[in-house]
PDB file of N, CA and C in Angstrom:
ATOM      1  N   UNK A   1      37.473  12.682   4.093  1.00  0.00           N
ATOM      2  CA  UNK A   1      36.573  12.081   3.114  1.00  0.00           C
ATOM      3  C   UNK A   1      35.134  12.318   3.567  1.00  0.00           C
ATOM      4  N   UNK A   2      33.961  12.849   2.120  1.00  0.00           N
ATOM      5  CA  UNK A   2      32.861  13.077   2.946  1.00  0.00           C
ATOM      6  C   UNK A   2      32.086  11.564   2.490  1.00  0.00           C
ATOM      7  N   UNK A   3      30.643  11.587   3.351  1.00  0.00           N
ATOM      8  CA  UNK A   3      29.872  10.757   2.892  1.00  0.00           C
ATOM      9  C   UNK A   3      29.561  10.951   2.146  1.00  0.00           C
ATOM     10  N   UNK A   4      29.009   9.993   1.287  1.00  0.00           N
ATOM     11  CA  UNK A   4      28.039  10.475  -0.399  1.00  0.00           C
ATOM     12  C   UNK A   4      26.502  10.297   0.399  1.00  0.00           C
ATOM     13  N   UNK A   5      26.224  11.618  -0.424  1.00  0.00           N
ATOM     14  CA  UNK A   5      24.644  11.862  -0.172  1.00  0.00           C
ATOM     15  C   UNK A   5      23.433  10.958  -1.251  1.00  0.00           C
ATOM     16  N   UNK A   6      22.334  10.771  -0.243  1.00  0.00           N
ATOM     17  CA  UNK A   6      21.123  10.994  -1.962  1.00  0.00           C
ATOM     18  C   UNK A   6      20.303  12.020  -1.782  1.00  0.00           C
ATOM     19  N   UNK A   7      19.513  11.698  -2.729  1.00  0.00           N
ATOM     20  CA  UNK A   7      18.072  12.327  -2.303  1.00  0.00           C
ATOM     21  C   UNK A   7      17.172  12.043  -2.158  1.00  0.00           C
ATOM     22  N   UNK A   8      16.445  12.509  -1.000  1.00  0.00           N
ATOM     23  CA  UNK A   8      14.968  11.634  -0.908  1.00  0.00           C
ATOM     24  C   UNK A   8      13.983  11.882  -2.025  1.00  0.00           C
ATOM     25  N   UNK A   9      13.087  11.383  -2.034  1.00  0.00           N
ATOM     26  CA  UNK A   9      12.276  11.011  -3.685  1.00  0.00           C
ATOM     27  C   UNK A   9      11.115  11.629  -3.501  1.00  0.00           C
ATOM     28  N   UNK A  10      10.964  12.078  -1.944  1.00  0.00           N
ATOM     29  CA  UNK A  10       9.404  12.198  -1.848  1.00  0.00           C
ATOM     30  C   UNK A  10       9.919  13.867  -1.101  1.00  0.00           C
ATOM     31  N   UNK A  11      10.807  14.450  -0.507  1.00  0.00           N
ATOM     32  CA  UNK A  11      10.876  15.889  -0.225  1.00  0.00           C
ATOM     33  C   UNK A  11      11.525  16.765  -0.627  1.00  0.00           C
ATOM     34  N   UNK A  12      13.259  15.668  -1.318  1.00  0.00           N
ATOM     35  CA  UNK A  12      14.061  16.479  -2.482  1.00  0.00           C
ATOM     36  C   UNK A  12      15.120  16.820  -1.467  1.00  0.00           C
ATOM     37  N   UNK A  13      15.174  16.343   0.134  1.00  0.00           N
ATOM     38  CA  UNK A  13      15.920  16.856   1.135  1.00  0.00           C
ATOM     39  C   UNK A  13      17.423  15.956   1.117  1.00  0.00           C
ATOM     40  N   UNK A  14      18.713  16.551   0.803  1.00  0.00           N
ATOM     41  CA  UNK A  14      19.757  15.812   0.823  1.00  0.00           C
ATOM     42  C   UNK A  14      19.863  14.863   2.075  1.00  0.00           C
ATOM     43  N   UNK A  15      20.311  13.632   2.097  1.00  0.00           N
ATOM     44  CA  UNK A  15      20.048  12.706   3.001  1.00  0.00           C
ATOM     45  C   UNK A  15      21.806  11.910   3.378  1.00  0.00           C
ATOM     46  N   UNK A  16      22.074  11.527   4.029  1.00  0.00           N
ATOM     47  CA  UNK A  16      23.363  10.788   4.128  1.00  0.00           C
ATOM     48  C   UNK A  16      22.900   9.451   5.590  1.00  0.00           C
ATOM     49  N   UNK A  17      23.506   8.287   5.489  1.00  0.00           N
ATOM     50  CA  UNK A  17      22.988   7.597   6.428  1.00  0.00           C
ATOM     51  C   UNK A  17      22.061   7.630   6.457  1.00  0.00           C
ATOM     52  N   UNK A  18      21.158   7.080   6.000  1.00  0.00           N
ATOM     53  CA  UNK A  18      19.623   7.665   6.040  1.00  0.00           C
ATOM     54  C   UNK A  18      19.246   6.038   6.670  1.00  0.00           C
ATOM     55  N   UNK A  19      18.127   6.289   7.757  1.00  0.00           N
ATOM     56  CA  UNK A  19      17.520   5.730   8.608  1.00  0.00           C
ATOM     57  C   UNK A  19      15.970   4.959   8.214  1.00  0.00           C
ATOM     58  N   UNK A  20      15.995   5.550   7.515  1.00  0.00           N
ATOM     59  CA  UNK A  20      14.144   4.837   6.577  1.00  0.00           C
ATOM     60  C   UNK A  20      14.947   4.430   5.327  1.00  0.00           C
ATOM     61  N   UNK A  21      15.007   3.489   4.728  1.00  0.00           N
ATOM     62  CA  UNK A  21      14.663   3.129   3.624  1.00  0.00           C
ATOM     63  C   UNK A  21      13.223   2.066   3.463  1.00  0.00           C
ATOM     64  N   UNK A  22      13.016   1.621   1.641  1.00  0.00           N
ATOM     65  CA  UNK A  22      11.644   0.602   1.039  1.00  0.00           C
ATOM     66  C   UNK A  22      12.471   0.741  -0.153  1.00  0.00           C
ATOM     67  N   UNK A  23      11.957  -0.740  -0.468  1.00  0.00           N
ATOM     68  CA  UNK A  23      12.222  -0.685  -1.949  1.00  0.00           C
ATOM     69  C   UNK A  23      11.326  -0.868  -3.183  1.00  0.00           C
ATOM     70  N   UNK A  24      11.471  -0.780  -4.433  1.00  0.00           N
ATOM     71  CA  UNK A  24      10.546  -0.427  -5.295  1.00  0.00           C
ATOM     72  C   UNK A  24      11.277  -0.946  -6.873  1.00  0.00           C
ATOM     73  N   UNK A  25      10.811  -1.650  -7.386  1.00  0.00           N
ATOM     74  CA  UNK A  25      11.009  -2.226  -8.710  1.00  0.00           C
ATOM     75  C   UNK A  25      11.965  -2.540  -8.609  1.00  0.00           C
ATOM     76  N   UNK A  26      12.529  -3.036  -7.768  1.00  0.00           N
ATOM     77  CA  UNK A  26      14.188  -3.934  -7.674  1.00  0.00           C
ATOM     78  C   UNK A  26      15.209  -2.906  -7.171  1.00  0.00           C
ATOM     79  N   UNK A  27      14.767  -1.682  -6.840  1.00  0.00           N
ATOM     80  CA  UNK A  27      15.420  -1.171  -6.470  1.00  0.00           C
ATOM     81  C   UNK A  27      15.452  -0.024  -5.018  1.00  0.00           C
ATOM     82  N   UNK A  28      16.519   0.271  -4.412  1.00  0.00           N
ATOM     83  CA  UNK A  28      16.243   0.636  -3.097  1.00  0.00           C
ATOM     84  C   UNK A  28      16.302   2.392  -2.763  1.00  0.00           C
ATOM     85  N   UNK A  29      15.509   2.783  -2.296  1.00  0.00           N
ATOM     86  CA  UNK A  29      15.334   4.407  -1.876  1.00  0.00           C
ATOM     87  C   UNK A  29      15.494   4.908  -0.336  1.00  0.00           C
ATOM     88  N   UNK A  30      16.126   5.723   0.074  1.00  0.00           N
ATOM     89  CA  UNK A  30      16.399   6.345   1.278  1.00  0.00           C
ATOM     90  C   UNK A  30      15.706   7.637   1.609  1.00  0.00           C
ATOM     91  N   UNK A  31      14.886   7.325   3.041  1.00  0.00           N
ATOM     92  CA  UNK A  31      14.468   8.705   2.999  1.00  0.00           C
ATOM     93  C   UNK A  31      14.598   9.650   4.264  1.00  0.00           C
ATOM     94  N   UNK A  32      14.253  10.773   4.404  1.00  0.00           N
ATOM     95  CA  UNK A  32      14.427  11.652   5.711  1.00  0.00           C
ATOM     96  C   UNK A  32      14.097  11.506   6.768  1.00  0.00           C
ATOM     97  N   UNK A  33      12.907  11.014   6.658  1.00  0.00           N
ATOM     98  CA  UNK A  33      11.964  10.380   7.949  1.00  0.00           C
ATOM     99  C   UNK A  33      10.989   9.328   7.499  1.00  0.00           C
ATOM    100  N   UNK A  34      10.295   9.087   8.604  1.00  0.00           N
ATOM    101  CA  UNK A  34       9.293   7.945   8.634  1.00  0.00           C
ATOM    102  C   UNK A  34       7.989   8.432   7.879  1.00  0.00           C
ATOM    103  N   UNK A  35       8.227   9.679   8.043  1.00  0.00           N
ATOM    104  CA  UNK A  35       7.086  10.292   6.994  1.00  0.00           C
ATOM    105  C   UNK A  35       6.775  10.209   5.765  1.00  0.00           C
ATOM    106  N   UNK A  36       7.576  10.268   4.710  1.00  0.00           N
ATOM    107  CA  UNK A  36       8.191  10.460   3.823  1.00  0.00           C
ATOM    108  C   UNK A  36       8.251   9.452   3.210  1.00  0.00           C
ATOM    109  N   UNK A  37       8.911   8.031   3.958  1.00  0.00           N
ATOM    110  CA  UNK A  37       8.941   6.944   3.703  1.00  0.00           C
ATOM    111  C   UNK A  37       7.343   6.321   3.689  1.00  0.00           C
ATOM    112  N   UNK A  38       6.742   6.417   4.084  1.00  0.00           N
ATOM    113  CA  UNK A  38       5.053   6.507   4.431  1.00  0.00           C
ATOM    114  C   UNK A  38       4.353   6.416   3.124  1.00  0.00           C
ATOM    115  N   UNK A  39       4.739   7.745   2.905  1.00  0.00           N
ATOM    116  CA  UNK A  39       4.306   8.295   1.779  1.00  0.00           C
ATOM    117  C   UNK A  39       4.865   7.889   0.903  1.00  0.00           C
ATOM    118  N   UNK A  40       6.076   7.509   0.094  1.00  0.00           N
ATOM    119  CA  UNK A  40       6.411   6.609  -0.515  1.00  0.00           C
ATOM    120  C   UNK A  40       5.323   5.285  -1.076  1.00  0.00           C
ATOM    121  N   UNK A  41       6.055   4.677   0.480  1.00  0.00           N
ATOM    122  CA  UNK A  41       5.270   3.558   0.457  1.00  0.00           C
ATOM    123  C   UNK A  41       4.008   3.215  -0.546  1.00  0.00           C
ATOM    124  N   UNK A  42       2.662   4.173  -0.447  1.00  0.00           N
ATOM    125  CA  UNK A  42       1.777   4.277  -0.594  1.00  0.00           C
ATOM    126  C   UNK A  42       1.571   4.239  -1.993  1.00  0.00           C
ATOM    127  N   UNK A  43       2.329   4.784  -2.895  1.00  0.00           N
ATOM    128  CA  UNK A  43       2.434   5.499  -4.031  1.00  0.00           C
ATOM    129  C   UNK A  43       3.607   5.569  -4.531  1.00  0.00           C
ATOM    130  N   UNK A  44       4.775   4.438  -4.597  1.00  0.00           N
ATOM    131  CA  UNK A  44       5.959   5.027  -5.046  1.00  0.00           C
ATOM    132  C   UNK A  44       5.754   5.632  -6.820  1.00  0.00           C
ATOM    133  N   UNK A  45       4.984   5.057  -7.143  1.00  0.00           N
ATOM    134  CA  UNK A  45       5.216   6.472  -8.580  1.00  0.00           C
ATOM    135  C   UNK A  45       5.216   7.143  -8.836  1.00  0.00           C
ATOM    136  N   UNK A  46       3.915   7.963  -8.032  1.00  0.00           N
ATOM    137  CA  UNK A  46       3.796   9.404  -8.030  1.00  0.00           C
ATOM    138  C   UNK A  46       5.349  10.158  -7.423  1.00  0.00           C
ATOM    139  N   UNK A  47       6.183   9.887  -6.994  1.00  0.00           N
ATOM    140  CA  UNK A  47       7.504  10.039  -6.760  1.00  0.00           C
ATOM    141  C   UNK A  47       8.659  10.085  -7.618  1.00  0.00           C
ATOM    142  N   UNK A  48       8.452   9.246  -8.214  1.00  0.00           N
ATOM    143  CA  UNK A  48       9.739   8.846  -9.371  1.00  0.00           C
ATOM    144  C   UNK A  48       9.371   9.557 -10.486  1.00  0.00           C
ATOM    145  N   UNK A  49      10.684   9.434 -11.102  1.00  0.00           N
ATOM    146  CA  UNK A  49      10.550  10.526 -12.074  1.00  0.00           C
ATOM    147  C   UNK A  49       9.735   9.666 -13.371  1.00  0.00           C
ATOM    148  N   UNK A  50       9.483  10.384 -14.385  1.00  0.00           N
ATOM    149  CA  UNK A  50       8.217   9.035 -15.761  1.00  0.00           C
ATOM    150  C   UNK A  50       9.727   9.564 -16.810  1.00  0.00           C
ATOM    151  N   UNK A  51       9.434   8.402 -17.500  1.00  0.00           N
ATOM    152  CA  UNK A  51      10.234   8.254 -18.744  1.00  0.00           C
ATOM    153  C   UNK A  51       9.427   9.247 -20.004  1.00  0.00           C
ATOM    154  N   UNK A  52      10.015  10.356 -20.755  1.00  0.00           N
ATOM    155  CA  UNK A  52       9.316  10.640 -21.772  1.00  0.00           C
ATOM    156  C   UNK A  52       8.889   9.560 -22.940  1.00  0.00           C
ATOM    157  N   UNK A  53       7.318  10.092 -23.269  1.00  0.00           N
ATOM    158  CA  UNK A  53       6.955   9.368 -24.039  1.00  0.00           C
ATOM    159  C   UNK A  53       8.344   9.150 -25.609  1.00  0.00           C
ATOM    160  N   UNK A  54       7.770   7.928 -26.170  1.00  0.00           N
ATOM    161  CA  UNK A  54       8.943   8.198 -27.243  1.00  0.00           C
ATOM    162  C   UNK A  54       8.443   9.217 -28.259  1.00  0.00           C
ATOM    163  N   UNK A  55       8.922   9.241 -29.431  1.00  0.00           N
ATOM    164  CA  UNK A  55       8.870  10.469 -30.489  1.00  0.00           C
ATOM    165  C   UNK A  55       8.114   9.567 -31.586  1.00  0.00           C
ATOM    166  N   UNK A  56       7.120   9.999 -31.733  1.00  0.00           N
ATOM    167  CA  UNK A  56       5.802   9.354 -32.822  1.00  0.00           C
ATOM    168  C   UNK A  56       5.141   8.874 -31.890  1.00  0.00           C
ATOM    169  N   UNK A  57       4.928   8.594 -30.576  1.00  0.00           N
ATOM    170  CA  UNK A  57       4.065   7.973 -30.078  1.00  0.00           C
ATOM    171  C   UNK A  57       2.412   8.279 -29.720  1.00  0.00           C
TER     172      UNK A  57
END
């Protein structure tokens, strides 16, 4: 059986056990390093993906 992976949000690097996590709008993110997580930190939006605007808006 393997581990299930994620992905980090801020390098795109597959992650398993991941050692840094923060969380962000109720919800929790894993990342590669302390770096990364850093950077996060700072700015989690610029990270996450944006919702398209709606249609007529």
């Amino acid at each position: 059986m393997t581990t299930p992976t994620t992905t980090d949000p801020v390098c795109g690097m597959p992650i398993r056990d991941a050692e840094y996590a923060a969380s962000f709008g109720g919800r929790d993110y894993q990342f590669c390093s302390s770096t990364c997580r850093a950077r996060f930190v700072v700015d989690p939006e610029h990270f996450l993906p944006t919702a398209p605007a709606p249609l007529g808006a």
